[in-house]
Protein backbone atom coordinates (compact mmCIF):
# COMPACT_ATOMS: atom_id res chain seq x y z
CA UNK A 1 0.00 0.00 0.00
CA UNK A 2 1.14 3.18 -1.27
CA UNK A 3 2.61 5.30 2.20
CA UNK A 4 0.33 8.25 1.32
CA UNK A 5 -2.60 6.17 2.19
CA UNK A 6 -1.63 4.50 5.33
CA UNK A 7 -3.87 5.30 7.95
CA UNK A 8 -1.75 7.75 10.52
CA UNK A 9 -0.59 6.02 14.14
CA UNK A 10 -3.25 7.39 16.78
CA UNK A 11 -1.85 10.28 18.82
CA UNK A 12 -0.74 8.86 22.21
CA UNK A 13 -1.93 11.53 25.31
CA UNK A 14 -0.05 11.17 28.55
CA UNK A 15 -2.03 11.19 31.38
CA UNK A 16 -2.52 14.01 33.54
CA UNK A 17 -0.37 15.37 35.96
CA UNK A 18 -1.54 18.16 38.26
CA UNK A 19 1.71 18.69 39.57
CA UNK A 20 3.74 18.98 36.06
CA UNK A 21 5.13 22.39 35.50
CA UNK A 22 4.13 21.83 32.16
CA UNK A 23 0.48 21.23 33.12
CA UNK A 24 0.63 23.82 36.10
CA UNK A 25 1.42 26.74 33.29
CA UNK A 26 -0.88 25.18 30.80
CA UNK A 27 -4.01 25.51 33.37
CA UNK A 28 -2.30 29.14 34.15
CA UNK A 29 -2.68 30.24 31.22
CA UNK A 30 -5.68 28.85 30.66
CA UNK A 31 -7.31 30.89 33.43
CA UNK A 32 -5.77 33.92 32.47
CA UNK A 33 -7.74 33.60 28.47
CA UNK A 34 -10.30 32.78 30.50
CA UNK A 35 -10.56 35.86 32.26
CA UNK A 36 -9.66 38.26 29.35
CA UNK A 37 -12.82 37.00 27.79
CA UNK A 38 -15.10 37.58 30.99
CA UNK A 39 -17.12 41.12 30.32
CA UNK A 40 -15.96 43.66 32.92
CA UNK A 41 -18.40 46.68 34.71
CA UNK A 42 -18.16 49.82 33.55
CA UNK A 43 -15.12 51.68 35.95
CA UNK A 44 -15.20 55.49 37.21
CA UNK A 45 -13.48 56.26 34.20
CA UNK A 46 -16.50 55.35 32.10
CA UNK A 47 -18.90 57.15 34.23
CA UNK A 48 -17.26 60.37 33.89
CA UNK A 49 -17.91 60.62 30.30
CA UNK A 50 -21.67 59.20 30.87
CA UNK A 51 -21.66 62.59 33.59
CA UNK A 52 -20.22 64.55 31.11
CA UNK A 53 -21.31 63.43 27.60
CA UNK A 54 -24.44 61.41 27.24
CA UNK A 55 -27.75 63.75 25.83
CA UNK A 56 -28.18 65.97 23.23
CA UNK A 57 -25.73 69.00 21.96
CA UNK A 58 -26.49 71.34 20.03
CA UNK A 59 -23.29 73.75 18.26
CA UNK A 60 -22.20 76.95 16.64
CA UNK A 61 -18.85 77.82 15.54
CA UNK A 62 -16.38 78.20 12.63
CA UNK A 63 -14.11 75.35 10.52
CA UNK A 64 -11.44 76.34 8.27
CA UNK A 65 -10.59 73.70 5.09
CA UNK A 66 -7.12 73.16 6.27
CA UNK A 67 -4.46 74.44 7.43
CA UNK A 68 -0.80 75.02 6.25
CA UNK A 69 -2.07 76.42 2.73
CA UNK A 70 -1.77 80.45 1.70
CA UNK A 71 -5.24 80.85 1.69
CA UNK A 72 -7.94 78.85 3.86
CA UNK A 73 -11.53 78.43 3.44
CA UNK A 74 -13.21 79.78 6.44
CA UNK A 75 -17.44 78.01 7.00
CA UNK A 76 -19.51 78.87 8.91
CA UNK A 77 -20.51 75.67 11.13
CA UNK A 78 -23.99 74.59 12.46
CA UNK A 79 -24.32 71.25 14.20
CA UNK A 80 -25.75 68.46 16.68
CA UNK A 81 -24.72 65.43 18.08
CA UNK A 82 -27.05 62.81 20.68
CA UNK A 83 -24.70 60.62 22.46
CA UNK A 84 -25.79 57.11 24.30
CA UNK A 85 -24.23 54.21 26.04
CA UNK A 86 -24.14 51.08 24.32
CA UNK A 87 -26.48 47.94 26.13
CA UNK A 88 -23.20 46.55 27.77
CA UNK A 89 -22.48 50.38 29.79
CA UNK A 90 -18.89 50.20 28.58
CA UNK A 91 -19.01 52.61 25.69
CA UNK A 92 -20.52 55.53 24.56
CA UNK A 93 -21.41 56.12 20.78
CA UNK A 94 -22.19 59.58 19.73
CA UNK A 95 -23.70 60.81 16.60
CA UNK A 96 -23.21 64.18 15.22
CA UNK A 97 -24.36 66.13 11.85
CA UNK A 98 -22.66 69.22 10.85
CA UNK A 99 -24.27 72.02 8.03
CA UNK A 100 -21.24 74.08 6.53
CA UNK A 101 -22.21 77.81 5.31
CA UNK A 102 -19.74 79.46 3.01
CA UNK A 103 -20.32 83.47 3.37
CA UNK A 104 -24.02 82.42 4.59
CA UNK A 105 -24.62 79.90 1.78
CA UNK A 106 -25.16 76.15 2.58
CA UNK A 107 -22.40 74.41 0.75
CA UNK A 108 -21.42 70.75 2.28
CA UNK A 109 -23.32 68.24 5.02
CA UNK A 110 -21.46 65.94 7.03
CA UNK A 111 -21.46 63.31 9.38
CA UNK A 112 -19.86 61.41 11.97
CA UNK A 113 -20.13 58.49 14.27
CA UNK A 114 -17.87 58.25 17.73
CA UNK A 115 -17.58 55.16 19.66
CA UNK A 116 -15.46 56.34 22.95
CA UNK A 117 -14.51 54.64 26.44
CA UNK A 118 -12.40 53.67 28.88
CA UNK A 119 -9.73 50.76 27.25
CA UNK A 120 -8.73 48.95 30.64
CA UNK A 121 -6.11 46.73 28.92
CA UNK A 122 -4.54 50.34 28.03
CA UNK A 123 -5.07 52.25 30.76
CA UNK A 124 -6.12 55.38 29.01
CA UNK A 125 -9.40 57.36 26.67
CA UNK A 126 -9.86 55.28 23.60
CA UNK A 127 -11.97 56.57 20.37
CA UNK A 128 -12.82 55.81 16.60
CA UNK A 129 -14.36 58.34 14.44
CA UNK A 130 -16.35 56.88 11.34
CA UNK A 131 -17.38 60.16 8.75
CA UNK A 132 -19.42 60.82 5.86
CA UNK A 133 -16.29 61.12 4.04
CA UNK A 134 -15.36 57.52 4.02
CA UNK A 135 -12.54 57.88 6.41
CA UNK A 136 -11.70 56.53 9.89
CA UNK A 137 -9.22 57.19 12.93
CA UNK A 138 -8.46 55.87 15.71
CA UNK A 139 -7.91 58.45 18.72
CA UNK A 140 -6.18 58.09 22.43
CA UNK A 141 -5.63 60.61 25.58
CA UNK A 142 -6.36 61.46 28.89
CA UNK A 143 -8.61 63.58 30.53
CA UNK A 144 -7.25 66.05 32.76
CA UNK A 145 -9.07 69.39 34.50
CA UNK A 146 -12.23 68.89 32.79
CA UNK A 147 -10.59 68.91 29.23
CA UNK A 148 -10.46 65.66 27.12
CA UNK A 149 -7.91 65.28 24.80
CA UNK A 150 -7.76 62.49 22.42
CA UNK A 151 -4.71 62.28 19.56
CA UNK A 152 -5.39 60.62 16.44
CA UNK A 153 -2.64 57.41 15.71
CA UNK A 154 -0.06 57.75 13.42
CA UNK A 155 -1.04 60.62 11.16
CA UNK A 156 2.50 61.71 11.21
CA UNK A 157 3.60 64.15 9.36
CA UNK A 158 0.46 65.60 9.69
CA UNK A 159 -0.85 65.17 13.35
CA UNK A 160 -4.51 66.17 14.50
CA UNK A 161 -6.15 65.74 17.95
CA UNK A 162 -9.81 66.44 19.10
CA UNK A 163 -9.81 68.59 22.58
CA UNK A 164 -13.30 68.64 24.93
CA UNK A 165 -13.90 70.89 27.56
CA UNK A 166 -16.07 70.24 29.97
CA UNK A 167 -14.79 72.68 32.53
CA UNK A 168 -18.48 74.36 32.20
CA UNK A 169 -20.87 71.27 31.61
CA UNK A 170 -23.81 73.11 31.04
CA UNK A 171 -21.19 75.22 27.60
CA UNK A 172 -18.76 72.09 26.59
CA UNK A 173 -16.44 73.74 24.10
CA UNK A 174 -15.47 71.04 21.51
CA UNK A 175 -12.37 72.13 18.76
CA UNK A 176 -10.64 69.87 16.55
CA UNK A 177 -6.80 70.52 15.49
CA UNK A 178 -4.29 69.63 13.20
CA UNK A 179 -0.32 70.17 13.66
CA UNK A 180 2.12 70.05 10.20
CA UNK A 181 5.24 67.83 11.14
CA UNK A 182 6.44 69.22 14.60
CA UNK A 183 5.16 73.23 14.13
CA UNK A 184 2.25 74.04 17.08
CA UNK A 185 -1.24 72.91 16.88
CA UNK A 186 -3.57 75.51 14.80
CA UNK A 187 -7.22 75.26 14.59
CA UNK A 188 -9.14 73.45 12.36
CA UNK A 189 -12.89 73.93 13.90
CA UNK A 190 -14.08 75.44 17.17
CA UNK A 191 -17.38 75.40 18.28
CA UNK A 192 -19.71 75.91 20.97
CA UNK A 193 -21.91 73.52 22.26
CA UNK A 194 -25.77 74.01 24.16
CA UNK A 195 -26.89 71.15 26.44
CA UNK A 196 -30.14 70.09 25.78
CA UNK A 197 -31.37 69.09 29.51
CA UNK A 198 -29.63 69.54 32.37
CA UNK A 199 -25.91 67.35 32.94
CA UNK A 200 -25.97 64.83 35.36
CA UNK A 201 -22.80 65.38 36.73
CA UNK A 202 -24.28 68.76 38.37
CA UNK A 203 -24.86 66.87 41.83
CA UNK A 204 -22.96 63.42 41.99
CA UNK A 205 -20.57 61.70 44.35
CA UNK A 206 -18.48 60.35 41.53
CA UNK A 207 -14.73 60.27 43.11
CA UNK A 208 -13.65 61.60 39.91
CA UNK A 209 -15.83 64.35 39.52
CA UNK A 210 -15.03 67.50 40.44
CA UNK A 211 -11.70 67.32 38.78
């Protein structure tokens, strides 16, 4: 019989041995994928952008096409976003729809979806922004004095971060910015926001709130 169709010699087991180094890791390790899998609660972290973030905004404010080039479009920029927490508490997604004017004439919609949180493994603000355009980033940062600042990943040379200020909950101040190779940050929108409702975090004994 040909060796290609020779039925392969069973696979021979040893028996276990709790006290094996080899099976001590194995069950280690086990336990630890285990436990990376498990669904964790939502941490103070989280909570401070449900305080701070979930409802309805409303915006004003102005956008420039880009920057580093002679001569800039300036708009005119009218907006709203409702933000939510996803079913598991862990995340918070946060729609937004943007009119441009151009010297008072409507000239470009656009859109964007947010999914922001807490990342545990990392120990630091996590975000993705899906828009209208067909683009996404990825953003990271830390939250410090009431102002959340998030960095978009490697966009080098061209570098661009999104900065929320919450120091006034009831007037958050959102502006989105853009930095050529190493030269300082320059503005790329600015506007300001109106809560719809009142914020929670007004009255709450969340340890991180005041900041």
């Amino acid at each position: 019989m040909p060796e290609s169709l020779k039925r392969p010699a069973p696979m021979v087991v040893p028996p276990f041995d709790a006290e094996s180094p080899i099976e001590t890791r194995g069950a280690t390790d086990a336990a630890r994928a285990v436990e990376a899998l498990r669904a964790v609660a939502p941490g103070a972290e989280l909570r401070r952008l449900e305080h701070l973030f979930v409802g309805r905004l409303v915006w004003d404010g102005q956008a420039v096409s880009d920057v580093g080039v002679p001569t800039p479009l300036a708009f005119h920029v009218i907006g709203s976003g409702v933000s939510r927490l996803t079913p598991d508490g862990l995340w918070v997604e946060w729609e937004a729809d943007e009119e441009l004017y151009l010297e008072g004439v409507p000239v470009a919609e656009r859109r964007s979806h947010w999914t922001l949180g807490w990342d545990s493994s990392r120990h630091e603000y996590v975000a993705a922004e899906a828009t209208s355009s067909g683009r996404m980033e990825w953003f990271h940062g830390e939250f410090r004095h009431g102002v959340l600042t998030l960095e978009a990943e490697a966009t080098l040379p061209a570098r661009t971060r999104v900065v929320l200020d919450f120091t006034d909950p009831r007037a958050v101040r959102i502006r989105r910015e853009r930095a050529l190779d190493r030269h300082e940050w320059a503005t790329l929108e600015s506007v300001a926001c109106t809560r719809l409702g009142s914020p929670s975090c007004v009255a709450t004994d969340d340890p991180l709130l005041p900041w």
